[in-house]
Structures are given as structure tokens and as C-alpha cells.
C-alpha atoms as a PDB file:
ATOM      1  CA  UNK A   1       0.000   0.000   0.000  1.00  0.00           C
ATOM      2  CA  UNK A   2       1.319   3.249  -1.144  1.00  0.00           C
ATOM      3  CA  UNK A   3       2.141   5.562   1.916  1.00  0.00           C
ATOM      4  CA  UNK A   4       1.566   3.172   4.346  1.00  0.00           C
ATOM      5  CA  UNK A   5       4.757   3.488   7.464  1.00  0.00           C
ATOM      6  CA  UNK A   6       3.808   0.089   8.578  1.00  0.00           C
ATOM      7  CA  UNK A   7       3.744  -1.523   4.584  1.00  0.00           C
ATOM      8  CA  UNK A   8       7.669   0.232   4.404  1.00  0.00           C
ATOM      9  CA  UNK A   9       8.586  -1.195   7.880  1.00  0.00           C
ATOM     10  CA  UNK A  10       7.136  -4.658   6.648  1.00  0.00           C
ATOM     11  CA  UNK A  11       9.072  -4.156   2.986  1.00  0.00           C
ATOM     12  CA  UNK A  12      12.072  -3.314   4.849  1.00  0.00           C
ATOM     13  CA  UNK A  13      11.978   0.308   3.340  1.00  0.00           C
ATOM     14  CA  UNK A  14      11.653   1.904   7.136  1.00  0.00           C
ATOM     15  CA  UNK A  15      13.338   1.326   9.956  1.00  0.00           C
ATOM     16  CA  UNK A  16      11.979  -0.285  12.786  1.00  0.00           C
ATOM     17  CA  UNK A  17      13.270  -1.805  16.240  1.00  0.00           C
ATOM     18  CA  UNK A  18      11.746  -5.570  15.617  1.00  0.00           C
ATOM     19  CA  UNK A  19      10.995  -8.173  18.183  1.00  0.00           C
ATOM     20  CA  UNK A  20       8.888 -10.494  16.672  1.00  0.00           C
ATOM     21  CA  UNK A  21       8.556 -11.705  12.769  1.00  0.00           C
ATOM     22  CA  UNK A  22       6.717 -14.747  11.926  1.00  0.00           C
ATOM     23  CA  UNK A  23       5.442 -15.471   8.081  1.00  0.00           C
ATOM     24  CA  UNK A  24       2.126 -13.391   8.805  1.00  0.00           C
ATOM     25  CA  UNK A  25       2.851 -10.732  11.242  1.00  0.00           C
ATOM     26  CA  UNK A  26       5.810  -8.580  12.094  1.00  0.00           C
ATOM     27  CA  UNK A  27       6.120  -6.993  15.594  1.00  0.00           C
ATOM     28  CA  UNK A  28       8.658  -3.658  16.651  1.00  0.00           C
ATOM     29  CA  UNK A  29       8.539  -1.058  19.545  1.00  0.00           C
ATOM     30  CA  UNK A  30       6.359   1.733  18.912  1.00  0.00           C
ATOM     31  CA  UNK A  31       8.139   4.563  18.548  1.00  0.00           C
ATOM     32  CA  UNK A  32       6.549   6.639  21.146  1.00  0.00           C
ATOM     33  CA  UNK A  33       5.509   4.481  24.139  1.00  0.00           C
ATOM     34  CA  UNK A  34       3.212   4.628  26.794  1.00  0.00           C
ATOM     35  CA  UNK A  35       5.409   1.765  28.962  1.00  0.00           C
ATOM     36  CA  UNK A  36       9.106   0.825  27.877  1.00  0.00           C
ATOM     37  CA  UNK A  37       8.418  -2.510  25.808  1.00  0.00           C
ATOM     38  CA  UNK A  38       5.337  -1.179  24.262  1.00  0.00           C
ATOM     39  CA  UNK A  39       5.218  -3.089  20.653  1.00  0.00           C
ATOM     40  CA  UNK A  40       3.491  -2.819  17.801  1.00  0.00           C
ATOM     41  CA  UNK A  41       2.083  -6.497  15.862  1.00  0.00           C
ATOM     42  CA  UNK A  42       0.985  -5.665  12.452  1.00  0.00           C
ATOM     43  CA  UNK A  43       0.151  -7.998   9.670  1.00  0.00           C
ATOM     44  CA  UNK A  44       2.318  -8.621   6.393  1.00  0.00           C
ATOM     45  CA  UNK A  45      -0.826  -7.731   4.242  1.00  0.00           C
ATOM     46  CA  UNK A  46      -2.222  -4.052   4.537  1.00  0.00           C
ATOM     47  CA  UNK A  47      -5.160  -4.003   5.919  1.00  0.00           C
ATOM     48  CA  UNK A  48      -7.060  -0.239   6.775  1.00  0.00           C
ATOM     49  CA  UNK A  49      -8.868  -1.490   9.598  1.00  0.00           C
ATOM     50  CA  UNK A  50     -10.934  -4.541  11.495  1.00  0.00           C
ATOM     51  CA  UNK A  51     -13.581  -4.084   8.646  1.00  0.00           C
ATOM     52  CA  UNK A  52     -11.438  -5.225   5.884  1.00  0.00           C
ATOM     53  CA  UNK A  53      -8.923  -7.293   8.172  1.00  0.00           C
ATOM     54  CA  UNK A  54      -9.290 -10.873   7.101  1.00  0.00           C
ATOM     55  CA  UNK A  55     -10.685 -13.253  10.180  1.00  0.00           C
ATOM     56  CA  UNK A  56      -7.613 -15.869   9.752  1.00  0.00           C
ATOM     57  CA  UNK A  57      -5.091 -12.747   9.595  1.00  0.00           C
ATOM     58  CA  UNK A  58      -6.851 -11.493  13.018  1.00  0.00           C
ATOM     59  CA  UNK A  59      -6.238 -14.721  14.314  1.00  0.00           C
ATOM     60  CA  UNK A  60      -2.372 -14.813  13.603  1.00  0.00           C
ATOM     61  CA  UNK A  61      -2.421 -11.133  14.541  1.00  0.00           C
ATOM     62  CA  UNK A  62      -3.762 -12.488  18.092  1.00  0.00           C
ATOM     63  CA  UNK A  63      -1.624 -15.352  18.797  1.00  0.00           C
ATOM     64  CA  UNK A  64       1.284 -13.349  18.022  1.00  0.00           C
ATOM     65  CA  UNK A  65       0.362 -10.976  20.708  1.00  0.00           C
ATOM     66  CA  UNK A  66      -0.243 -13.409  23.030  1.00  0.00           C
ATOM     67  CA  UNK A  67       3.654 -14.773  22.720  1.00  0.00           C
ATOM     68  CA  UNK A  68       4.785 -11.436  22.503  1.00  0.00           C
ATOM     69  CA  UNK A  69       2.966 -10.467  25.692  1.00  0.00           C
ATOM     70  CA  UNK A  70       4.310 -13.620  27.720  1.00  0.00           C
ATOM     71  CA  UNK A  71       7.571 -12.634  26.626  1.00  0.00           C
ATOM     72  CA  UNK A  72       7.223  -9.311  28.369  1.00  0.00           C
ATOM     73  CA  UNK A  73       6.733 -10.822  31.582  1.00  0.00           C
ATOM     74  CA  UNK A  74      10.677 -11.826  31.389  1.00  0.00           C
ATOM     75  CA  UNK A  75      11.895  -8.888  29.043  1.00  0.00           C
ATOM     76  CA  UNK A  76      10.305  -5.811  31.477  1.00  0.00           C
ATOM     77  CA  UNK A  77       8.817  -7.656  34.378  1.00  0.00           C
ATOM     78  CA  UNK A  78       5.456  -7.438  33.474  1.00  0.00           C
ATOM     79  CA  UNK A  79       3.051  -8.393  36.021  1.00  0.00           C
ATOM     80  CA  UNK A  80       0.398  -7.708  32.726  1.00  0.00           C
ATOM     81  CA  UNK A  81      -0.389  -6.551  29.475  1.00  0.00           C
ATOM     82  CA  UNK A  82      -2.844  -4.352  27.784  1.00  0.00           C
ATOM     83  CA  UNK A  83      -3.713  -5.423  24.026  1.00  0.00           C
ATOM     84  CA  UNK A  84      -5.621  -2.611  22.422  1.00  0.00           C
ATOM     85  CA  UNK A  85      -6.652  -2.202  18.476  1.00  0.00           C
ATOM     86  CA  UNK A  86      -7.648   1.866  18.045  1.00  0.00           C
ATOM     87  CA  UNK A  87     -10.030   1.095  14.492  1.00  0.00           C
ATOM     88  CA  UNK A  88     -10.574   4.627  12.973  1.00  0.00           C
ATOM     89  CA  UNK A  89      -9.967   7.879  13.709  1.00  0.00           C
ATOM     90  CA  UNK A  90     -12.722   8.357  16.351  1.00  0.00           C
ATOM     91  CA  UNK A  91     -10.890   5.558  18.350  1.00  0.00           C
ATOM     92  CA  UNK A  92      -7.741   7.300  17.864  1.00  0.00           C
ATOM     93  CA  UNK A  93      -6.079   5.048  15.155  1.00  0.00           C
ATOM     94  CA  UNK A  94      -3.222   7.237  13.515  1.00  0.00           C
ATOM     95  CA  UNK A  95      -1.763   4.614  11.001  1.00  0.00           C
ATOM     96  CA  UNK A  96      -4.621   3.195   8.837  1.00  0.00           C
ATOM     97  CA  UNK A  97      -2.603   0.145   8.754  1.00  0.00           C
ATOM     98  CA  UNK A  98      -4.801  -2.585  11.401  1.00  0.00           C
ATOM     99  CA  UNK A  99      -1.973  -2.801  14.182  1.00  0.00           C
ATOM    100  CA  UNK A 100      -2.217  -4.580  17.670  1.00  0.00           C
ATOM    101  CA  UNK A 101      -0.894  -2.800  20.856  1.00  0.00           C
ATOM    102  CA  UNK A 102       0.887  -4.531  23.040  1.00  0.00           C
ATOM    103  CA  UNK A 103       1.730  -2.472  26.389  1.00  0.00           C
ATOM    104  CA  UNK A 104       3.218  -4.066  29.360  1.00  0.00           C
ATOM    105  CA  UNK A 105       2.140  -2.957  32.685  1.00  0.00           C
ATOM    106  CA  UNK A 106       3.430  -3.345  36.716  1.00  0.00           C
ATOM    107  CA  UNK A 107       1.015  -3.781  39.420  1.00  0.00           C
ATOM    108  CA  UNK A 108       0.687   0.023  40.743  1.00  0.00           C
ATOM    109  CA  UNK A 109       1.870   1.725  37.501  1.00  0.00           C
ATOM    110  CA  UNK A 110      -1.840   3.613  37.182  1.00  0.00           C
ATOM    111  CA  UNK A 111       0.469   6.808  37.740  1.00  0.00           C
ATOM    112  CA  UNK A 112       3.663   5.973  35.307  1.00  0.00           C
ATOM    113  CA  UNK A 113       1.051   4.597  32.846  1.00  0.00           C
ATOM    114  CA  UNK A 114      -0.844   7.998  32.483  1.00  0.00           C
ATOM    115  CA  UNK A 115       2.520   9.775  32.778  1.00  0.00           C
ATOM    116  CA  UNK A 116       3.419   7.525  29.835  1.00  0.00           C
ATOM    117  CA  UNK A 117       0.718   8.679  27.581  1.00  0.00           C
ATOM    118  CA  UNK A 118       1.636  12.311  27.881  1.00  0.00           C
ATOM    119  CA  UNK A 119       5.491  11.510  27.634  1.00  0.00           C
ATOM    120  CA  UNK A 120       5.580   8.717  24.944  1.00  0.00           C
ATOM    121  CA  UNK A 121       9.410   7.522  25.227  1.00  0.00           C
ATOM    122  CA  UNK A 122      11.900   5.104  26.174  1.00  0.00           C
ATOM    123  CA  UNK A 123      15.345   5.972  27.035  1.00  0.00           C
ATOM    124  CA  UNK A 124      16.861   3.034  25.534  1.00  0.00           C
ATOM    125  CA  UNK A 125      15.162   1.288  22.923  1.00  0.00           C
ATOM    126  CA  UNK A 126      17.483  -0.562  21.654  1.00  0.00           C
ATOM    127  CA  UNK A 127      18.123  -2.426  25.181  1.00  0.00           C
ATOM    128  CA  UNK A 128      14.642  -2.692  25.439  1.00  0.00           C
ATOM    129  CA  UNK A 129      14.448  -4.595  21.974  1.00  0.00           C
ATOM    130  CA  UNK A 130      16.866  -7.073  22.821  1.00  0.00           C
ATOM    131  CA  UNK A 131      15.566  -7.630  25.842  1.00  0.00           C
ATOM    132  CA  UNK A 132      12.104  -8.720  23.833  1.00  0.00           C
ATOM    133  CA  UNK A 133      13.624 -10.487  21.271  1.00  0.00           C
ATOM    134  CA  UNK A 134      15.296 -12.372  23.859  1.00  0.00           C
ATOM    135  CA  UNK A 135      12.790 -13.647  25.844  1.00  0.00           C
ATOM    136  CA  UNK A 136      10.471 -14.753  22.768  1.00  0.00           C
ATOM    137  CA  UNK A 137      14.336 -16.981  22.240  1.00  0.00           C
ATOM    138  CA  UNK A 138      13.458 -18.904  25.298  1.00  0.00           C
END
């Protein structure tokens, strides 16, 4: 899909910090996070939105957040995750590209969390990258 950031990071014509790639989905930290570790699963084949997403693609799309969000128990120390699809621009989607949140979160973070939607970073990505990819090795 023509101007599509998420197409160019799955074409390999964007940069991206990945963690998890699979033959359907690719996942990488989103570049402004809420919580350090906060990924982003999309699928190989554009899709705008849940309308036009394809049920088996949802499916993959799912199951890779679910390894993705056991690995952040042993990447960040998540005690939890949030998974959260924004589908359209009323529900604050900003890439029309369907993508799957994955946030980790620590018992008694309600006050970093909502810090971390005003501040949106991570002081070391890259660190926080390897640490994904290497707890999805295990």
C-alpha cells in the first residue's frame, strides 16, 4: 500500500526496532511508548482497519500478541499486558494500517502509565528490543 509506514517497515523500506517476525505478522517497539516494551504487531498484508482485516489474519495477529505479551513478563517484568486495536480515527487510530498494541504494565503503575501517555518515550530502545527479542528466544 502506497504511503503506508507500517507496509515500508514490513518491505524493509523503514526502519523499525523488531521483536517479533513470523510469516504473517511482524512486531517492533512503537516509537513513542506509553510503557518501555510497548510493541506494535501488524500484519504482512495491509489491511485499513478490522472491517477489511481478514478473520484468519486477526487470528495470527492475536496469537502473536499473546507470545509477545508472555515474553514481556521476562523482558520488562510485566506483572500484565494491555492489548488494544484503536479502528478509525474516532478511536484514535493514527496509522490506517490494522496494528495490535501490546503495552506491558506493573502492578501500581496507574500513575507511570498515564505519565506515559503524555510523555511517549523510552530511554533506551534498543536495550529494550533485545531484551524482547530475547525472551520470545526462550
Amino acid at each position: 500500500m502506497p504511503d503506508c509506514i507500517f507496509c515500508d517497515i514490513v518491505a524493509g523500506r523503514s526502519p523499525a526496532r523488531e521483536v517479533y517476525s513470523d510469516e504473517n505478522v511482524l512486531g517492533f517497539l512503537d516509537i513513542r511508548p506509553v510503557m518501555r516494551g510497548h510493541t506494535l504487531l501488524v500484519p504482512r498484508t495491509h489491511s485499513r482497519g478490522l472491517v477489511d482485516l481478514a478473520p484468519e489474519a486477526g487470528g495470527q495477529l492475536f496469537a502473536a500478541g499473546q507470545k509477545v505479551a508472555g515474553a514481556m513478563r521476562h523482558a520488562v517484568g510485566a506483572d500484565g499486558v494491555n492489548l488494544l486495536v484503536n479502528d478509525g480515527r474516532a478511536a484514535m487510530q493514527t496509522v490506517f494500517h490494522t496494528h495490535l498494541h501490546v503495552v506491558p504494565r506493573h502492578n501500581g503503575d496507574k500513575l507511570s502509565f498515564a505519565k506515559g501517555l503524555v510523555v511517549r518515550r523510552d530511554p533506551n530502545p534498543d536495550e529494550t528490543a533485545e531484551l524482547i527479542r530475547g525472551a520470545l528466544a526462550r
